[in-house]
Protein backbone atom coordinates (compact mmCIF):
# COMPACT_ATOMS: atom_id res chain seq x y z
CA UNK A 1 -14.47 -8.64 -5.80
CA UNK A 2 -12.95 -11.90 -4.90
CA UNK A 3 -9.83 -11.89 -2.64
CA UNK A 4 -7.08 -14.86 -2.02
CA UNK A 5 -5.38 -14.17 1.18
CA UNK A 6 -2.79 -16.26 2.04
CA UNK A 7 -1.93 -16.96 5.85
CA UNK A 8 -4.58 -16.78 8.33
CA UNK A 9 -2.62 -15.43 10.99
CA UNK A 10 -3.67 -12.53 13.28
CA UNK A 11 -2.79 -10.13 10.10
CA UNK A 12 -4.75 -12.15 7.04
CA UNK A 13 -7.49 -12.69 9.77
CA UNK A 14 -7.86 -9.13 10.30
CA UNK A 15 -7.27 -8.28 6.46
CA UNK A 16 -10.35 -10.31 5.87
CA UNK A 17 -12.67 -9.02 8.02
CA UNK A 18 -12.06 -5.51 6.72
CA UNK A 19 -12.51 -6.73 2.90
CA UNK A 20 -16.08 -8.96 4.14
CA UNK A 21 -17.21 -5.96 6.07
CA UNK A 22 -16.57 -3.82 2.09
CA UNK A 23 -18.72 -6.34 0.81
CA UNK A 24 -15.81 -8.48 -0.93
CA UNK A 25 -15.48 -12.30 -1.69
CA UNK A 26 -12.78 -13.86 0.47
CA UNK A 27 -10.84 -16.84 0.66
CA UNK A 28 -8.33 -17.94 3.86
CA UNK A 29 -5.63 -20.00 2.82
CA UNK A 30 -2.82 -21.91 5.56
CA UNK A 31 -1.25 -25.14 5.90
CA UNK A 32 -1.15 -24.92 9.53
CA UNK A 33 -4.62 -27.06 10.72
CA UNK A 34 -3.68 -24.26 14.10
CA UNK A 35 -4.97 -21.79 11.72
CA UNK A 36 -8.00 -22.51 10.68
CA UNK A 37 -10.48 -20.66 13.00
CA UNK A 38 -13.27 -20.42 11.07
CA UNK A 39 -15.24 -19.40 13.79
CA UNK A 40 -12.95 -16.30 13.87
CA UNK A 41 -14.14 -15.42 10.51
CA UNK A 42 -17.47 -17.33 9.65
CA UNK A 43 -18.23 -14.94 6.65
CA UNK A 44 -14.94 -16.03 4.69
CA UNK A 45 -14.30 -19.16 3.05
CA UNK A 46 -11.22 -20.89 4.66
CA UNK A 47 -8.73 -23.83 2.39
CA UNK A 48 -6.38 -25.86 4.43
CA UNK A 49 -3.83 -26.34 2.42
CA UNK A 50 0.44 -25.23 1.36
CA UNK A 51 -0.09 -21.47 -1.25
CA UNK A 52 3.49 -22.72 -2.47
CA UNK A 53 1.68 -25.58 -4.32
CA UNK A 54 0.05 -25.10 -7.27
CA UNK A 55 -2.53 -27.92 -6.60
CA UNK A 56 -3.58 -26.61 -3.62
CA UNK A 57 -3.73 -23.05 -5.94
CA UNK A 58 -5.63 -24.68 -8.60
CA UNK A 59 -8.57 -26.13 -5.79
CA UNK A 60 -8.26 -22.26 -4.32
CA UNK A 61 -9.59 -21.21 -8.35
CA UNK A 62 -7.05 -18.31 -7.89
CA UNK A 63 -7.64 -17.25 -11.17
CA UNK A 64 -10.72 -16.67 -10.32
CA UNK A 65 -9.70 -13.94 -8.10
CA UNK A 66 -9.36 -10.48 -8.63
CA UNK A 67 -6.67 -9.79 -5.82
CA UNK A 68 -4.23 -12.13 -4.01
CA UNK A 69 -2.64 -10.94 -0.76
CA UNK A 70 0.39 -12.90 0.33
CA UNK A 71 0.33 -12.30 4.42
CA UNK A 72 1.95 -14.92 5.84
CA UNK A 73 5.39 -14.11 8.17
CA UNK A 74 7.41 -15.63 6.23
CA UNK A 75 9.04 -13.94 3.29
CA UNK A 76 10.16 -16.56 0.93
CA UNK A 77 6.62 -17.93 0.85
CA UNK A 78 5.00 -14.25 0.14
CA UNK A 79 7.08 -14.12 -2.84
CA UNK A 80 6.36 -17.73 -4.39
CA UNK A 81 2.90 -16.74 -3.29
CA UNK A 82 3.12 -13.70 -5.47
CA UNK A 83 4.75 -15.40 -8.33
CA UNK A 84 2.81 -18.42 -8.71
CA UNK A 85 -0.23 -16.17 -8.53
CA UNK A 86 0.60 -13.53 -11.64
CA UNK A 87 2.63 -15.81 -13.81
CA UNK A 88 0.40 -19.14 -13.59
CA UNK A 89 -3.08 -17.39 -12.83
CA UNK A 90 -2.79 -13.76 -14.11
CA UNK A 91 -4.08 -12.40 -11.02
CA UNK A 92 -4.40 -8.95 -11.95
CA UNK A 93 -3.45 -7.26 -8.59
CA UNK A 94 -0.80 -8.90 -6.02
CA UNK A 95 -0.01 -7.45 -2.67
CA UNK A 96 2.77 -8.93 -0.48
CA UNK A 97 3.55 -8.66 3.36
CA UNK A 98 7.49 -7.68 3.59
CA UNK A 99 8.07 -9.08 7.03
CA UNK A 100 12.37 -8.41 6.90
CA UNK A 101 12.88 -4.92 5.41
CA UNK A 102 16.14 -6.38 4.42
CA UNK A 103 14.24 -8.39 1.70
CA UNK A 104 11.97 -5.32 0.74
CA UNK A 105 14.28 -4.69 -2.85
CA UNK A 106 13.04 -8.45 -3.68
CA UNK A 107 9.29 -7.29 -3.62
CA UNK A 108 8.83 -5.98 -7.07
CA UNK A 109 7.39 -7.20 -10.55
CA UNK A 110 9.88 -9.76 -10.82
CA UNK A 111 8.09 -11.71 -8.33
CA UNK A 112 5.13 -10.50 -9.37
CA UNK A 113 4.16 -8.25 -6.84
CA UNK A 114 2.13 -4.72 -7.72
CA UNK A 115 2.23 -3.53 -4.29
CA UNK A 116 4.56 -4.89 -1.06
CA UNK A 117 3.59 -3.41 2.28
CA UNK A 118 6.52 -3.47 4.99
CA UNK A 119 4.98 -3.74 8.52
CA UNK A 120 8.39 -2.22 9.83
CA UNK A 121 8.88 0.47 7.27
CA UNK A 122 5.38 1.46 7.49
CA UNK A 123 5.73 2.61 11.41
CA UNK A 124 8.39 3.94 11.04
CA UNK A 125 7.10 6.04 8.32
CA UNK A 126 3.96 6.95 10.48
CA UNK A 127 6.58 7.78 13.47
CA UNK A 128 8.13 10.38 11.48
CA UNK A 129 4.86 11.54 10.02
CA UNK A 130 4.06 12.53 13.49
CA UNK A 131 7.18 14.60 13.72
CA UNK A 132 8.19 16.07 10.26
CA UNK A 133 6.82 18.83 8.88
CA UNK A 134 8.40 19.69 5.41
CA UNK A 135 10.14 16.43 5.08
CA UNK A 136 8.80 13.43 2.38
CA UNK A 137 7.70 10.16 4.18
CA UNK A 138 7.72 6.85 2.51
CA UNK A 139 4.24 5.48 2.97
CA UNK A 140 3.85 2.67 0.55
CA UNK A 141 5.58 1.34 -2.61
CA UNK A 142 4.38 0.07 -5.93
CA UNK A 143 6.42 -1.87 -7.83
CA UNK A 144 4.97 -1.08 -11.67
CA UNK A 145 6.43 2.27 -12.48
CA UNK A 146 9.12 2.41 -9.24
CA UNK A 147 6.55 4.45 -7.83
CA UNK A 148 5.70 5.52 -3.79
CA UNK A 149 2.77 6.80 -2.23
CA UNK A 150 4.40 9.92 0.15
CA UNK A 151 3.49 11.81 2.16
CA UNK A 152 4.26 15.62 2.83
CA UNK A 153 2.70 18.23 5.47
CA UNK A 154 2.62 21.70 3.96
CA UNK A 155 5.18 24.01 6.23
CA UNK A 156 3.79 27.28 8.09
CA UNK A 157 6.39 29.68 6.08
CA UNK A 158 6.24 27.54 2.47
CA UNK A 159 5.66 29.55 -0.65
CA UNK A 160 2.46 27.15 -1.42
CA UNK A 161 0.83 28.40 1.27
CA UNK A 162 -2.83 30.15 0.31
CA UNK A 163 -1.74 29.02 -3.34
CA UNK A 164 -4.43 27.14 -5.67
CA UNK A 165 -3.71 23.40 -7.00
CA UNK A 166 -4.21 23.91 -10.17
CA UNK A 167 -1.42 26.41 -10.49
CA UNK A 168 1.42 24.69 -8.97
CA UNK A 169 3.83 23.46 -11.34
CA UNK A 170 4.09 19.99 -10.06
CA UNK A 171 7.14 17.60 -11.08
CA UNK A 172 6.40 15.24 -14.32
CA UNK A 173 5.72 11.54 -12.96
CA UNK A 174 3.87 12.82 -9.51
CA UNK A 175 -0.07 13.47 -8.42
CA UNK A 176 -1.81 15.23 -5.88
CA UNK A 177 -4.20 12.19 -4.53
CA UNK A 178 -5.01 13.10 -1.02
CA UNK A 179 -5.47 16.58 1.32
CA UNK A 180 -5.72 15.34 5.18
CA UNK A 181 -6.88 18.76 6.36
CA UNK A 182 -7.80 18.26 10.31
CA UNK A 183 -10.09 15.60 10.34
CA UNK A 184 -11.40 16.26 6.90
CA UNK A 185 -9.99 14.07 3.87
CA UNK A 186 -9.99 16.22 0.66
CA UNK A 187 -10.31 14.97 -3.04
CA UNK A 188 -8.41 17.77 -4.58
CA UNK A 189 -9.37 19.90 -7.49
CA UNK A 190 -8.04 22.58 -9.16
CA UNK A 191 -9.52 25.09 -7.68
CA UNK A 192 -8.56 23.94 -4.16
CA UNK A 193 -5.83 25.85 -2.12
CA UNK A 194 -3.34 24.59 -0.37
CA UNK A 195 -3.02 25.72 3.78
CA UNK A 196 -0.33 25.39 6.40
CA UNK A 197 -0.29 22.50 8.11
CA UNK A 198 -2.04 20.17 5.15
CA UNK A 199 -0.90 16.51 5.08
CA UNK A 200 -0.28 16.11 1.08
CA UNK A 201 -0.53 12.73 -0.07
CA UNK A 202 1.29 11.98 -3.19
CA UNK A 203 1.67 9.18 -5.82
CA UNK A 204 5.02 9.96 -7.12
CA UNK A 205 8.19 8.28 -8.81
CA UNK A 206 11.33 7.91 -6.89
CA UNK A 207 13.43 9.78 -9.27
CA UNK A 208 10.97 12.74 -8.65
CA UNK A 209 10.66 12.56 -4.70
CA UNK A 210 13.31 15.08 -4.16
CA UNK A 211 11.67 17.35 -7.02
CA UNK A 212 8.89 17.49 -4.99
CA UNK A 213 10.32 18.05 -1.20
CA UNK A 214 12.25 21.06 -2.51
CA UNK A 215 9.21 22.38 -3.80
CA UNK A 216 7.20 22.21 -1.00
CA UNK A 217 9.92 23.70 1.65
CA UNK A 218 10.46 26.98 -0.72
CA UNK A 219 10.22 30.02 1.69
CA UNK A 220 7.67 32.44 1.22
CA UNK A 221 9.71 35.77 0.03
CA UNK A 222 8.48 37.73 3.60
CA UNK A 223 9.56 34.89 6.03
């Protein structure tokens, strides 16, 4: 897979080592000579030169790339970023960096973005992880479908308890992806059952989120 990333700051540096070590195709993109460190990341391929432009897009042959990550701190040029690269290149998947969470609503297909991670939102969401059990935390948002990827951890006294997957009546527009059970990660099937103390991982629409919290905190009829 071939991967644009966009600022080669501490973040897109980082970004690409994770995606070389996977075995992926990466290119390093910044106008800021300060920023190329190639020796920092020898394995990538590095492009000095501004993402807003689209001749400096055209020499990056982003639509030759699968996925473009916009990761620079500034917000204004993640979403031109993300524009330029689904409506002139058709990149197929865009992720964006939402440095201000006060520009988060911005992030969405209208720019062209299928995914916008908020640094900010994102520990705050794994703060409360670390505190809530029973309550829905906002991991990650995707912007086709007005979809989030939540999080839930399975309360002592809930009604779920000891019950298989496959028999919960789940809201319409959500799906079981993920059980973090200890230090085990679980791929769930039907035949699964759900314990106490499981971190549930859902893909679910926004309209649905509450749906899916009340289900989840119903008592058992003997607590």
């Amino acid at each position: 897979m071939r991967v644009a990333i966009a600022g080669a700051g501490a973040v897109g540096r980082s970004i690409a080592g994770e995606l070389l070590e996977n075995g992926h195709e990466v290119l390093l993109v910044d106008k800021a000579p300060t920023a190329i460190s190639v020796e920092r990341v020898p394995q990538a391929e590095w492009l000095l030169a501004d993402a807003c432009e689209i001749t400096s897009l055209d020499e990056a042959a982003l639509q030759r790339c699968n996925v473009v990550i916009a990761a620079t701190g500034d917000d204004k040029v993640n979403l031109v970023v993300s524009l330029l690269a689904k409506t002139e290149y058709g990149v197929p998947r865009v992720v964006a960096r939402v440095n201000n969470p006060k520009n988060e609503w911005l992030f969405n297909e209208s720019w062209g973005v299928d995914v916008a991670v908020s640094t900010p939102r994102l520990m705050s969401a794994l703060v409360e992880e670390a505190v809530s059990v029973g309550d829905l935390v906002r991991l990650l948002r995707f912007s086709h479908g007005d979809a989030n990827l939540v999080e839930l951890t399975l309360p002592e006294e809930s009604a779920l308890a000891g019950t298989q997957v496959g028999d919960v009546e789940w809201p319409e527009d959500t799906s079981l992806v993920t059980i973090i059970r200890g230090t085990r990660v679980l791929t769930p099937s039907r035949e699964d059952s759900l314990e106490a103390g499981d971190e549930l991982l859902f893909v679910a629409a926004q309209a649905r989120e509450e749906q899916l919290e009340d289900l989840l905190s119903v008592r058992r009829e003997d607590s």
